[in-house]
C-alpha atoms as a PDB file:
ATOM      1  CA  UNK A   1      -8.097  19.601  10.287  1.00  0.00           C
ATOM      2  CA  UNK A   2      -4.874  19.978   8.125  1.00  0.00           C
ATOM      3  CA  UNK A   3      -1.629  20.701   9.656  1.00  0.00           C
ATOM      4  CA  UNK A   4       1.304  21.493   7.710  1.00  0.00           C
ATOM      5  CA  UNK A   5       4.665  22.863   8.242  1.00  0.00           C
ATOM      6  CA  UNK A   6       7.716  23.088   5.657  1.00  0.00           C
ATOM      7  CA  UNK A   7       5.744  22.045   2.947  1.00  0.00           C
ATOM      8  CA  UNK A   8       7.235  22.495  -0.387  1.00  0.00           C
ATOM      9  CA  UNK A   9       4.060  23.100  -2.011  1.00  0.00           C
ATOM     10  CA  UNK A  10       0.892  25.642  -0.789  1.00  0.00           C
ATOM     11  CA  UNK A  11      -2.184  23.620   0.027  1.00  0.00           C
ATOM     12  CA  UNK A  12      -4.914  24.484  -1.452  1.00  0.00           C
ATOM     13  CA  UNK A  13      -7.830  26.109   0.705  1.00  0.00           C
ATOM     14  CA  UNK A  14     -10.145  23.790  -0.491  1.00  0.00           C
ATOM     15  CA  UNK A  15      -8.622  20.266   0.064  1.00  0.00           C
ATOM     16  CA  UNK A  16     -11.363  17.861   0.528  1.00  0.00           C
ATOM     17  CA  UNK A  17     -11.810  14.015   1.873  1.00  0.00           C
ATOM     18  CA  UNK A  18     -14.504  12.407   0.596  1.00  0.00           C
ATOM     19  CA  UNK A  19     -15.503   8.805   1.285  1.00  0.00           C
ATOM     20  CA  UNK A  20     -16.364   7.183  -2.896  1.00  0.00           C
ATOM     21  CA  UNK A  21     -16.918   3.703  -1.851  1.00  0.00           C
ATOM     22  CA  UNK A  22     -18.894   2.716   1.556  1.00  0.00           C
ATOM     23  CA  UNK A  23     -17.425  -0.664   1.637  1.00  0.00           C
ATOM     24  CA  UNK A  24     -16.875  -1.224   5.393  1.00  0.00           C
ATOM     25  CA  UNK A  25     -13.700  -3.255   4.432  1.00  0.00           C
ATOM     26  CA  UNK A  26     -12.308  -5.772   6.771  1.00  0.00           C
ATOM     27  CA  UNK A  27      -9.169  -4.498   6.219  1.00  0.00           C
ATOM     28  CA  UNK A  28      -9.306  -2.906   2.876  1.00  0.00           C
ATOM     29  CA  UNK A  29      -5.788  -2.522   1.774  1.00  0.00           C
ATOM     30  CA  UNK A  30      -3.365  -2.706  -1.406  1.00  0.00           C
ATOM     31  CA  UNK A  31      -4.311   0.575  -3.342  1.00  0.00           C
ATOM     32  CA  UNK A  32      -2.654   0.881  -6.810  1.00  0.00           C
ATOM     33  CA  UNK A  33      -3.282   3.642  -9.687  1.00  0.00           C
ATOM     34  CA  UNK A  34      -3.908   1.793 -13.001  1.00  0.00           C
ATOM     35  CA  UNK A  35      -2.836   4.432 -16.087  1.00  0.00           C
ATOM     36  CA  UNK A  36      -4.038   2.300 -18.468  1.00  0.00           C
ATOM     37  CA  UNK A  37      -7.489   1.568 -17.455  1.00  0.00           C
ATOM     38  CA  UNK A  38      -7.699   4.860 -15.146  1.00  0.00           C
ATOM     39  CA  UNK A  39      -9.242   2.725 -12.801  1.00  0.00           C
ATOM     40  CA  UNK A  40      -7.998   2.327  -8.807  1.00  0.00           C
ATOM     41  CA  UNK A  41      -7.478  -1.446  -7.882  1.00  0.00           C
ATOM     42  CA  UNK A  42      -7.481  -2.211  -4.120  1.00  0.00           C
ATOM     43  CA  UNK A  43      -8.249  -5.237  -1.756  1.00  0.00           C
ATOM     44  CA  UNK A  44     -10.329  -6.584   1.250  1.00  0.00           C
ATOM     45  CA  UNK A  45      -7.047  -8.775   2.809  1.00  0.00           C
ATOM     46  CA  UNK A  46      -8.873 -11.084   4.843  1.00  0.00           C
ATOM     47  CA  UNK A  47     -12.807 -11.469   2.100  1.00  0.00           C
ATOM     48  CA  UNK A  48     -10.467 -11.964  -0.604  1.00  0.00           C
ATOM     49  CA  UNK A  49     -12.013  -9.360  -2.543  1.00  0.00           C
ATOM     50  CA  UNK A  50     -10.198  -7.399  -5.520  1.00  0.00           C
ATOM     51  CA  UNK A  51     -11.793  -4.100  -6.024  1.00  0.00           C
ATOM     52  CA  UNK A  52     -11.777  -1.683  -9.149  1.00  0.00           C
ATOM     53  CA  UNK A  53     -12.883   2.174  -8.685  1.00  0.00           C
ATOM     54  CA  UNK A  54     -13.324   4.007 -11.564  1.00  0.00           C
ATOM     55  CA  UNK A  55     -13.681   7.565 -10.565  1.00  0.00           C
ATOM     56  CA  UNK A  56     -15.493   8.541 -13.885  1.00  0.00           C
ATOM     57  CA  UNK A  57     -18.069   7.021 -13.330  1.00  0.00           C
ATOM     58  CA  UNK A  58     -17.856   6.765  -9.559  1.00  0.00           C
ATOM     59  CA  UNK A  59     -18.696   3.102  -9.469  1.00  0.00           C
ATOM     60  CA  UNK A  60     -16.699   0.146  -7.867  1.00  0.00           C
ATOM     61  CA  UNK A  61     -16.812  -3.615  -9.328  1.00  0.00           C
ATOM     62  CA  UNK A  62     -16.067  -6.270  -6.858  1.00  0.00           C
ATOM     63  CA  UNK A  63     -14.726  -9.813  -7.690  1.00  0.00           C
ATOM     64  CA  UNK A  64     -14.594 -12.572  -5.100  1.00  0.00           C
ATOM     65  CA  UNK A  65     -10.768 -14.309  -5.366  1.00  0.00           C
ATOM     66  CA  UNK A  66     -11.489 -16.996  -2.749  1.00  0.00           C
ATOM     67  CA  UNK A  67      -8.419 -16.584  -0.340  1.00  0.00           C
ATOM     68  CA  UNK A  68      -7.277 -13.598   1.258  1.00  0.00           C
ATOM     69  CA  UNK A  69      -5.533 -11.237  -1.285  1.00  0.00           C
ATOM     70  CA  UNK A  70      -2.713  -8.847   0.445  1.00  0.00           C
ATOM     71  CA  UNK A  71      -1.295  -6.869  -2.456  1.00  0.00           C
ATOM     72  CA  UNK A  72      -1.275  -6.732  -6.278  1.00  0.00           C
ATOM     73  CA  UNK A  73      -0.021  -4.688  -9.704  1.00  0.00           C
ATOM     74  CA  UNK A  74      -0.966  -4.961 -13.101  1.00  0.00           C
ATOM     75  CA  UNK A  75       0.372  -6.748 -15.655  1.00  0.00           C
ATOM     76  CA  UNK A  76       1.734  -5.233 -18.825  1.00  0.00           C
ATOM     77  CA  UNK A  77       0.324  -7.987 -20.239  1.00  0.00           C
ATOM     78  CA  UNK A  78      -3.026  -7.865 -19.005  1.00  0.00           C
ATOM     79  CA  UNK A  79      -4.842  -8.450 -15.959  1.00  0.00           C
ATOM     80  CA  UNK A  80      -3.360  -8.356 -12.123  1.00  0.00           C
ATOM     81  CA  UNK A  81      -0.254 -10.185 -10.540  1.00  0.00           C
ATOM     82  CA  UNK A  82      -1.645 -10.790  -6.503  1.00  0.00           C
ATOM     83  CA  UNK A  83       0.666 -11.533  -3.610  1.00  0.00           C
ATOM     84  CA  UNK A  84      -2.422 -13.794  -2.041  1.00  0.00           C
ATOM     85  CA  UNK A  85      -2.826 -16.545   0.758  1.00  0.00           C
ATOM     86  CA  UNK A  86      -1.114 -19.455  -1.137  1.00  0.00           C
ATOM     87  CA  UNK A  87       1.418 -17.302  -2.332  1.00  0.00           C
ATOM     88  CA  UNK A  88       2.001 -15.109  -6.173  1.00  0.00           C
ATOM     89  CA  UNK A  89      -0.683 -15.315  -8.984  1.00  0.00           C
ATOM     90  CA  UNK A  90      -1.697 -14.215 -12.565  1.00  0.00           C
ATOM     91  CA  UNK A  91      -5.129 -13.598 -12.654  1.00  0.00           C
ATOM     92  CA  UNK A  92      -7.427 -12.026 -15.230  1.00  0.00           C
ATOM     93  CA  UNK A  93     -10.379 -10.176 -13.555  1.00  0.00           C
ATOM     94  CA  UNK A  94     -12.257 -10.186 -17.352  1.00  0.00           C
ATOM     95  CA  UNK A  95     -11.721 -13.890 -17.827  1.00  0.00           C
ATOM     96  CA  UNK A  96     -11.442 -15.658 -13.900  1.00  0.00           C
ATOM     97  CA  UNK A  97      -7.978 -16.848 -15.472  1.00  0.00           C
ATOM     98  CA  UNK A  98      -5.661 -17.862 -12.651  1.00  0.00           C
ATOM     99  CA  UNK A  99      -2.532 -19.196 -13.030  1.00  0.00           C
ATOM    100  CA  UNK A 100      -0.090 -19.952  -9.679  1.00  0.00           C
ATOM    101  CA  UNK A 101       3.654 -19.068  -9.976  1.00  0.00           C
ATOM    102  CA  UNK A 102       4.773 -20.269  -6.363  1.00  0.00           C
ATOM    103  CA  UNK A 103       4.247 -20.176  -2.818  1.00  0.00           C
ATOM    104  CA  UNK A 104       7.373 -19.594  -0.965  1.00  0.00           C
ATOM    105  CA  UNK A 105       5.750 -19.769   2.356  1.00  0.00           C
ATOM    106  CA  UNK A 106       3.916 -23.456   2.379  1.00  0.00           C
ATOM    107  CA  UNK A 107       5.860 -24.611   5.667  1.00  0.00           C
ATOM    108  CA  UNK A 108       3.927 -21.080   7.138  1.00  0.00           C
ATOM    109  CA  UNK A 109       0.577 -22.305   6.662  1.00  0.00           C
ATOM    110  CA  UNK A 110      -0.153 -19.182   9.430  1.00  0.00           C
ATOM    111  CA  UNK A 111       1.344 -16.591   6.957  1.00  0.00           C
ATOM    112  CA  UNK A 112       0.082 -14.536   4.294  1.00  0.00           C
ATOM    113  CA  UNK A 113       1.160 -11.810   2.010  1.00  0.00           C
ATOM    114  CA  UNK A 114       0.536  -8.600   2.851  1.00  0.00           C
ATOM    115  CA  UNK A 115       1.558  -5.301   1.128  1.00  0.00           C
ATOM    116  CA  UNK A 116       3.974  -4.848  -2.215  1.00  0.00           C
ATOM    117  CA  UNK A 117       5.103  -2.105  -4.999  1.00  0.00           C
ATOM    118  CA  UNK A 118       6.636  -3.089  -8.358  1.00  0.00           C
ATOM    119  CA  UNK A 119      10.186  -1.505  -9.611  1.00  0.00           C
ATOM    120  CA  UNK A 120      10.546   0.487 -12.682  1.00  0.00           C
ATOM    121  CA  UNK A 121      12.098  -2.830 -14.460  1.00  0.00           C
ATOM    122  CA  UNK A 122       8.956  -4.561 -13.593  1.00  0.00           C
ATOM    123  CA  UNK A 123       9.532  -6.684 -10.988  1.00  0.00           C
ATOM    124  CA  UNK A 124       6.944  -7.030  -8.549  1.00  0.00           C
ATOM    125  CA  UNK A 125       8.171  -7.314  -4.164  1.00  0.00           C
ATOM    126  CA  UNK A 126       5.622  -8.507  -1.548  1.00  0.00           C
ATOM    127  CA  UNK A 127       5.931  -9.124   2.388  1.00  0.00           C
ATOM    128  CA  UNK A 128       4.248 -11.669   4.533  1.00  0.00           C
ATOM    129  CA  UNK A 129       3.159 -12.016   8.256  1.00  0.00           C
ATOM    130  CA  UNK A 130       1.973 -13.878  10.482  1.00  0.00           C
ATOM    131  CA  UNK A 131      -2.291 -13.849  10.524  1.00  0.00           C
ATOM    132  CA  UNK A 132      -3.885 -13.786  13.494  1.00  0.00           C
ATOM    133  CA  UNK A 133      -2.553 -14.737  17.155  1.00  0.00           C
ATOM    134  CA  UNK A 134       0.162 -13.827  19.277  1.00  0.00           C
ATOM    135  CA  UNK A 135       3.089 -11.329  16.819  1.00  0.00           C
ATOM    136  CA  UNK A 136       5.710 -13.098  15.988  1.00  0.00           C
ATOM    137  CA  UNK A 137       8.718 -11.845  14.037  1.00  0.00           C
ATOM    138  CA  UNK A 138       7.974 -14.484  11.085  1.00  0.00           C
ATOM    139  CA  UNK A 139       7.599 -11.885   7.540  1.00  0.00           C
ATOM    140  CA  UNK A 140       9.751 -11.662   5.081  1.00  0.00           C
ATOM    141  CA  UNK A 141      10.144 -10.061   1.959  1.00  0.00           C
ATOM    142  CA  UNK A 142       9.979 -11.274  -1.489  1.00  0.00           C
ATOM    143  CA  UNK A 143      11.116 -10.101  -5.256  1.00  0.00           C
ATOM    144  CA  UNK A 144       9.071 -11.675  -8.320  1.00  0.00           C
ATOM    145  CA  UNK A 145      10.836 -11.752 -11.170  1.00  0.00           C
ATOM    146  CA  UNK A 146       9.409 -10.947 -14.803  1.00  0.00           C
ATOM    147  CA  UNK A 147      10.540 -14.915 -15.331  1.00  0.00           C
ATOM    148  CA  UNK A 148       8.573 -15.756 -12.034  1.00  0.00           C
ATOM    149  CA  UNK A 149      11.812 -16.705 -10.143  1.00  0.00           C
ATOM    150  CA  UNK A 150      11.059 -16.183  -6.733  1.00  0.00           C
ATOM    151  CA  UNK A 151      13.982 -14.273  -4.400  1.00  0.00           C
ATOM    152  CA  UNK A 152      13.628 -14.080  -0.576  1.00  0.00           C
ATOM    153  CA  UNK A 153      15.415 -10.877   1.062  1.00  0.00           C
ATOM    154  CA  UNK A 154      14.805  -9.156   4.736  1.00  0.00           C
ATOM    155  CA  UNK A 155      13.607 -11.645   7.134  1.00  0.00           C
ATOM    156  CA  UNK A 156      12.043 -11.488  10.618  1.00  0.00           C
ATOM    157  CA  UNK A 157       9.489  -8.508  10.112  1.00  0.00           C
ATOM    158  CA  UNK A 158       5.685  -8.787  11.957  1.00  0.00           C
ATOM    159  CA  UNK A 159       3.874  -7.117   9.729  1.00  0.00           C
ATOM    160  CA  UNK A 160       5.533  -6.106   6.442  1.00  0.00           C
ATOM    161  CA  UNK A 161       4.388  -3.085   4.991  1.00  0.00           C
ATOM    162  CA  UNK A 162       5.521   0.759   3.321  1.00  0.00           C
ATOM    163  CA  UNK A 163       7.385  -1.109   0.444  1.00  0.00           C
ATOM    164  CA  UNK A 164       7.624   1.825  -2.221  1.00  0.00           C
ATOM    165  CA  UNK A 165      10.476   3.300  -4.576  1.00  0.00           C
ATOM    166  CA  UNK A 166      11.930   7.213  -5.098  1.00  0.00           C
ATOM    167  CA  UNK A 167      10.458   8.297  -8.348  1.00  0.00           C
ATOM    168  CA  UNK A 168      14.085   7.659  -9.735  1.00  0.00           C
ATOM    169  CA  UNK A 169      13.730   4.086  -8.710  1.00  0.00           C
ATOM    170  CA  UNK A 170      17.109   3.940  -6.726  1.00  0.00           C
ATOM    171  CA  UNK A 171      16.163   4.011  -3.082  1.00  0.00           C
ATOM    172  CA  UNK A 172      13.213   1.319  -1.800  1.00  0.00           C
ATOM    173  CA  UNK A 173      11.336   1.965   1.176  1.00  0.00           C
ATOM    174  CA  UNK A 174       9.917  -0.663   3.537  1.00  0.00           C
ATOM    175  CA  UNK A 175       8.533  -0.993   7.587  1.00  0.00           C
ATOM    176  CA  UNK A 176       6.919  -2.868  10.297  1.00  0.00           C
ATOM    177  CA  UNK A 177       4.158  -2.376  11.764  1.00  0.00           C
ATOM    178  CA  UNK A 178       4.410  -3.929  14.792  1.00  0.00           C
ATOM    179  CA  UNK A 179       4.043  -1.103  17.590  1.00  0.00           C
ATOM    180  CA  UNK A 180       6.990  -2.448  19.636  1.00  0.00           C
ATOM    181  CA  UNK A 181       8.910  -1.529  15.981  1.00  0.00           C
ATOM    182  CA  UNK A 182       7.027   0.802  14.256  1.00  0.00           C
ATOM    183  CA  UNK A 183       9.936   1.991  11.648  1.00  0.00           C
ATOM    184  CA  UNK A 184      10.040   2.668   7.969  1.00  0.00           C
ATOM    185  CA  UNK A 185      13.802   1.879   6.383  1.00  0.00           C
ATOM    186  CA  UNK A 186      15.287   2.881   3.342  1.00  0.00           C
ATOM    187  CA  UNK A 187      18.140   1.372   0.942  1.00  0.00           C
ATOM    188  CA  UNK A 188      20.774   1.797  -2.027  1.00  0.00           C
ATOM    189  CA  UNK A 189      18.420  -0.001  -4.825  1.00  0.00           C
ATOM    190  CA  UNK A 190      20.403  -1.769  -7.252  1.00  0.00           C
ATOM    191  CA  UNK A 191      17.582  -0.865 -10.623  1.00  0.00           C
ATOM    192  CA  UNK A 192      20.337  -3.486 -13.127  1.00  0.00           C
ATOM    193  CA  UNK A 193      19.671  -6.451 -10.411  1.00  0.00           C
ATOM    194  CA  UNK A 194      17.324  -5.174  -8.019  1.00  0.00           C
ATOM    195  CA  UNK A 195      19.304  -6.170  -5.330  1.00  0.00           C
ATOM    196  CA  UNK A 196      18.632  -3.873  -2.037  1.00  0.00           C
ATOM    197  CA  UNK A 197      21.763  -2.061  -0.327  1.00  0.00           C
ATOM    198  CA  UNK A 198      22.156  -2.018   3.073  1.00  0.00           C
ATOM    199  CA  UNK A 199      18.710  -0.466   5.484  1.00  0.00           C
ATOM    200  CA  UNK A 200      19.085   2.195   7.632  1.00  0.00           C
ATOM    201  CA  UNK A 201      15.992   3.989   9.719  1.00  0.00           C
ATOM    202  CA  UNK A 202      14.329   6.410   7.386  1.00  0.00           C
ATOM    203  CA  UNK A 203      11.622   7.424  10.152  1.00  0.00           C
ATOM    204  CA  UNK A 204      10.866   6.426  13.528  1.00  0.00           C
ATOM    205  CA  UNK A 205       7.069   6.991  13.829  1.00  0.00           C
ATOM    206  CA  UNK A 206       7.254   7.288  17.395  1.00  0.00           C
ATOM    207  CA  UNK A 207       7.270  10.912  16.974  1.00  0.00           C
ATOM    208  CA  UNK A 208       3.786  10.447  15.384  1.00  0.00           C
ATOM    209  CA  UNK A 209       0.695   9.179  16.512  1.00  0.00           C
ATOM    210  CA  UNK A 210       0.155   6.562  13.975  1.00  0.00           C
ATOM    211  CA  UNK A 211       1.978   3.308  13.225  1.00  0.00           C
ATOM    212  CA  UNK A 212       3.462   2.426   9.212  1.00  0.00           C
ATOM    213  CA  UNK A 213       1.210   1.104   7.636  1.00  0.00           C
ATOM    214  CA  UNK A 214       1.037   1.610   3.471  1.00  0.00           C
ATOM    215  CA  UNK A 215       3.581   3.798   1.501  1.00  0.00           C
ATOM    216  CA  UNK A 216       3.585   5.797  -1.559  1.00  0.00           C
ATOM    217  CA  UNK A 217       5.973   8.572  -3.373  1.00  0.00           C
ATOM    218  CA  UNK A 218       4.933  12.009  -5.089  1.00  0.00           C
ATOM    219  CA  UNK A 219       6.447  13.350  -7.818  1.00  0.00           C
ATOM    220  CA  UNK A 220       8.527  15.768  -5.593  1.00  0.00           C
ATOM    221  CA  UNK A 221      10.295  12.165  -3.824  1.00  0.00           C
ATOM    222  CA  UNK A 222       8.117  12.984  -0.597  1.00  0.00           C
ATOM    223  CA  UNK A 223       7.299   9.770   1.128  1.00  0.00           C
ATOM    224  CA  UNK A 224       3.443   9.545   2.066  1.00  0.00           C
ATOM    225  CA  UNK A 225       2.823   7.551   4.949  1.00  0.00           C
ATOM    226  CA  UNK A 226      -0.731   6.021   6.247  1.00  0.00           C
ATOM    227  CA  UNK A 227      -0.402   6.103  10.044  1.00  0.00           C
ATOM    228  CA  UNK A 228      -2.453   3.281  11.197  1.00  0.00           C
ATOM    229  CA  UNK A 229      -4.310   3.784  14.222  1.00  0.00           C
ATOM    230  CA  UNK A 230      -3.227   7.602  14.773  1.00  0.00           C
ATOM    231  CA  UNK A 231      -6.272   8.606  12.122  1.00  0.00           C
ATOM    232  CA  UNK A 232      -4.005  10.313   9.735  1.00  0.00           C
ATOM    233  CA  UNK A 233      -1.669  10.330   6.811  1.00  0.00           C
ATOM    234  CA  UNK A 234       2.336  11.736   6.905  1.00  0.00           C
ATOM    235  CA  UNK A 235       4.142  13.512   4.216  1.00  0.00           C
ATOM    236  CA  UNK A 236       8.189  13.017   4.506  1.00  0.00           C
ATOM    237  CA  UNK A 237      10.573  14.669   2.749  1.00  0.00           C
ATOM    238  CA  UNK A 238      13.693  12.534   1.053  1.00  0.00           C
ATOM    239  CA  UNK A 239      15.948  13.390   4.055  1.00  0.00           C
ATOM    240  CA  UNK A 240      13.314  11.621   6.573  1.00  0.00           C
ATOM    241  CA  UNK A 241      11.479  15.293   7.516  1.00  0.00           C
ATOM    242  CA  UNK A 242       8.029  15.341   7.921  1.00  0.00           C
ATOM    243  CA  UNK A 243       6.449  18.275   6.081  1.00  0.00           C
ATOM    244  CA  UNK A 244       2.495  17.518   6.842  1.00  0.00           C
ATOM    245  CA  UNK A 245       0.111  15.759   8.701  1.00  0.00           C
ATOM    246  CA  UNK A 246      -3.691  15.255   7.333  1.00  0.00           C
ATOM    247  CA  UNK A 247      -5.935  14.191   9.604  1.00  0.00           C
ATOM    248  CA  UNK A 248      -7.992  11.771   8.304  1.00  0.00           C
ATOM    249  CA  UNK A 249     -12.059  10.856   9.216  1.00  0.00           C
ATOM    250  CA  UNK A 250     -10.997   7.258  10.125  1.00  0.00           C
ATOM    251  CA  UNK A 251      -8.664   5.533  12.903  1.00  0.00           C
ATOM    252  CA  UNK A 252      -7.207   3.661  10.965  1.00  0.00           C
ATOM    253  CA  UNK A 253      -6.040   4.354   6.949  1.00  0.00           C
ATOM    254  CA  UNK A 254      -3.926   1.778   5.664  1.00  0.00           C
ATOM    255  CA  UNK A 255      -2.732   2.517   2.249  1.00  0.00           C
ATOM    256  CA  UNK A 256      -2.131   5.868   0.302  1.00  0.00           C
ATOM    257  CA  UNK A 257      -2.120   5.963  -3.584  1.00  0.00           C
ATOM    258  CA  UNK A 258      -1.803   8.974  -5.838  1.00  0.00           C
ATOM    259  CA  UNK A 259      -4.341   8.334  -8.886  1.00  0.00           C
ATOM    260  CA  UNK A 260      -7.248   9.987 -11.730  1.00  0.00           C
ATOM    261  CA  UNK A 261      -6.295  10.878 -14.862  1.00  0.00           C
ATOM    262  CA  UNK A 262      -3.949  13.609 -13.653  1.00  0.00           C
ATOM    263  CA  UNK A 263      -1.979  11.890 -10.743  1.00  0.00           C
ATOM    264  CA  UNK A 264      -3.439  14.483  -8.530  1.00  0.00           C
ATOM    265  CA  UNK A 265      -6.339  12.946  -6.135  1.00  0.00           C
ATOM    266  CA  UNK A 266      -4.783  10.827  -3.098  1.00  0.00           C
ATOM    267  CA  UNK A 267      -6.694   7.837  -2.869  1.00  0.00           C
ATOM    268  CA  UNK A 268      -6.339   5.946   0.956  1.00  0.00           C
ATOM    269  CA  UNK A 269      -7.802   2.748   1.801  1.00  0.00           C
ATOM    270  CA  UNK A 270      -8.897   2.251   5.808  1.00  0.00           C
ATOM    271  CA  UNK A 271      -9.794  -0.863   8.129  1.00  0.00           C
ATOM    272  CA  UNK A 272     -13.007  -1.595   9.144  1.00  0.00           C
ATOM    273  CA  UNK A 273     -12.702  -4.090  11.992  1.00  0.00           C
ATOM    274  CA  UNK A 274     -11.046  -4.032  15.653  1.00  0.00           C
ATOM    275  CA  UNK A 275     -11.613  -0.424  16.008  1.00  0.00           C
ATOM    276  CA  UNK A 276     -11.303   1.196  19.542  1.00  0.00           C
ATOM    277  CA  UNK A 277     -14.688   0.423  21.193  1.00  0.00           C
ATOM    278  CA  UNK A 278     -16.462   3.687  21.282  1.00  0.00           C
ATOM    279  CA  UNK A 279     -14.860   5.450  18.497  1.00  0.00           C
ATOM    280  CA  UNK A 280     -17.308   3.820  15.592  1.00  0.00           C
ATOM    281  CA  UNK A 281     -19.632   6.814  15.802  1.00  0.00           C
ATOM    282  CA  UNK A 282     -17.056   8.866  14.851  1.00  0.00           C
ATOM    283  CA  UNK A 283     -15.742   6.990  12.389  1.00  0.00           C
ATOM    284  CA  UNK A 284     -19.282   5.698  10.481  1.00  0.00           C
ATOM    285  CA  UNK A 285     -17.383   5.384   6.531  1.00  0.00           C
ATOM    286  CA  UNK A 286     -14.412   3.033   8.634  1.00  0.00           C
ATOM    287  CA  UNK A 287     -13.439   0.560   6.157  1.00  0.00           C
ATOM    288  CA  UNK A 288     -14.308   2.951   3.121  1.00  0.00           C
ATOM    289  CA  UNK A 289     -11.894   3.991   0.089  1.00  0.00           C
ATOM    290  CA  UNK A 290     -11.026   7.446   0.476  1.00  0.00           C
ATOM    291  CA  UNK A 291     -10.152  10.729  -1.688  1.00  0.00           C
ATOM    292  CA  UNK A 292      -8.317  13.245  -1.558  1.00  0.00           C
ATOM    293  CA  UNK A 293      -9.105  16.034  -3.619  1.00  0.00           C
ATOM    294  CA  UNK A 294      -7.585  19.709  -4.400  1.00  0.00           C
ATOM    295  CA  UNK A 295      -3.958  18.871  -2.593  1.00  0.00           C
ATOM    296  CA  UNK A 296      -1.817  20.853  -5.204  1.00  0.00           C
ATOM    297  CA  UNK A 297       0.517  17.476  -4.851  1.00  0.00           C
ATOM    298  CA  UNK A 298       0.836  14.816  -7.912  1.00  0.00           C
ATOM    299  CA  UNK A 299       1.848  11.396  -7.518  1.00  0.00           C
ATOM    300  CA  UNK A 300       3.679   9.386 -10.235  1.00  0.00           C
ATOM    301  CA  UNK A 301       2.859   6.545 -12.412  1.00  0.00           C
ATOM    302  CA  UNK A 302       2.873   3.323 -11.099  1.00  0.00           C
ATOM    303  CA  UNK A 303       4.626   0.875 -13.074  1.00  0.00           C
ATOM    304  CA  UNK A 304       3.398  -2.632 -14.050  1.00  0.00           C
ATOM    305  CA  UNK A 305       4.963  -6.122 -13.743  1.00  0.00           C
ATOM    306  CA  UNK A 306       6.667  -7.147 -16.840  1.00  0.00           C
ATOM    307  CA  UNK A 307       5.911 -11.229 -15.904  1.00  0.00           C
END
């Protein structure tokens, strides 16, 4: 079921969701569009495992990092930048070449990164959170620099997550989780110093039934917005107006990510564990990578860390 209302665009009649990879994910997470390589990378947070889908050939590669992985971009470079347990690394999936940067978090042994984006100048901003036990108010954000120098910004988040930028680069997006929060903000984005202005609530998903979880933009500025245990996906509009609802064949989708070769297919990554007991036969591809196919909406490129 599709409901839409205000959209800027016609859907088309034959939208489809089809689950490509089977991967009953842990929490399978961290979905970004590589143009070069036309390939989707995405994560299992807590197996440490870096995926690549190719949809060409509809096969997906799996590598085994070691420590949980929450978020990553690619490199101009080469290879990946990850936002991972111990903190920011280079790796090369082709060679196994790691190289740490820094942990900013080693007096949070309980933390761990979670989601991130990367800015049109290339730097690359990941959140943490606490893992596991009570919620506590302990994330904060982070900016890499393209020199690796690490910058700490908003503070006292439970789960980070949403971050994204407006095509033009000039307003970030960002939310918690948590359901006694569940908000996504916005801010001024300075693109010279990539400094963030000052937040104010973009959207209050309490008008929804599922809680912020992963953000991306279309090429129209229209915030998508994977509602975490509410089994669907949001469309906003710039001025915080939600145009559409898709439902979605999972509880829980975590991250949405416009990819393929012509921006055009919606790519969502969903949780596999801790579902609602007696909702798994409903929900038998939970954990899966998901696409969506025939939307009449395009996505923009993503762009790659310059470090």
């Amino acid at each position: 079921m599709l409901i839409a209302s205000s959209a800027r665009k016609p859907l088309a009649n034959n939208m489809k969701i089809e689950c490509v990879v089977h991967s009953k994910s842990k929490v399978g997470e961290g979905a970004v569009w590589d143009t070069r390589e036309n390939v989707l990378w995405w994560v299992d947070i807590p197996a440490g495992l870096i995926h690549r889908f190719n949809p060409d050939t509809n096969s997906n590669t799996t590598i085994d990092f070691g420590e949980p992985v929450g978020c990553l971009a690619v490199r101009k470079q080469g290879g990946l930048v990850l936002a991972a347990k111990s903190g920011f690394w280079l790796f090369d999936p082709a060679t196994n070449t790691r190289k740490h940067i820094h942990d900013p978090e080693a007096d949070l042994p309980n933390n761990r990164f979670n989601d991130g984006t990367t800015d049109l100048q290339g730097r690359f901003w990941a959140g943490t959170m606490k893992d596991g036990g009570d919620a506590e108010a302990l994330g904060r954000f982070y900016r890499l620099d393209p020199d690796h120098t690490v910058t700490p910004w908003v503070d006292k988040i439970y789960t980070t997550n949403g971050l994204t930028l407006s095509p033009d680069g000039r307003t970030l997006y960002y939310s918690d989780s948590n359901p006694a929060v569940r908000t996504i903000w916005s801010c001024d984005y300075d693109t010279t110093t990539g400094t963030p202005g000052e937040s104010s609530v973009f959207f209050d998903t309490r008008s929804v039934a599922g809680r912020p979880d992963g953000g991306t933009v279309d090429a129209d500025g229209c915030y998508w917005m994977a509602g975490v245990s509410g089994w669907q996906l949001y469309r906003i509009n710039p001025q915080g107006e939600l145009l559409m609802t898709i439902d979605m064949p999972v509880e829980k989708p975590t991250k949405p990510m416009f990819g393929g070769r012509n921006l055009d297919i919606l790519f969502v990554t969903s949780i596999g564990a801790g579902l609602t007991t007696g909702s798994e036969d409903r929900q038998p591809h939970a954990g899966g990578l998901f696409a969506i196919t025939d939307l009449a909406i395009k996505g923009i490129p993503q762009p790659m860390y310059a470090g």
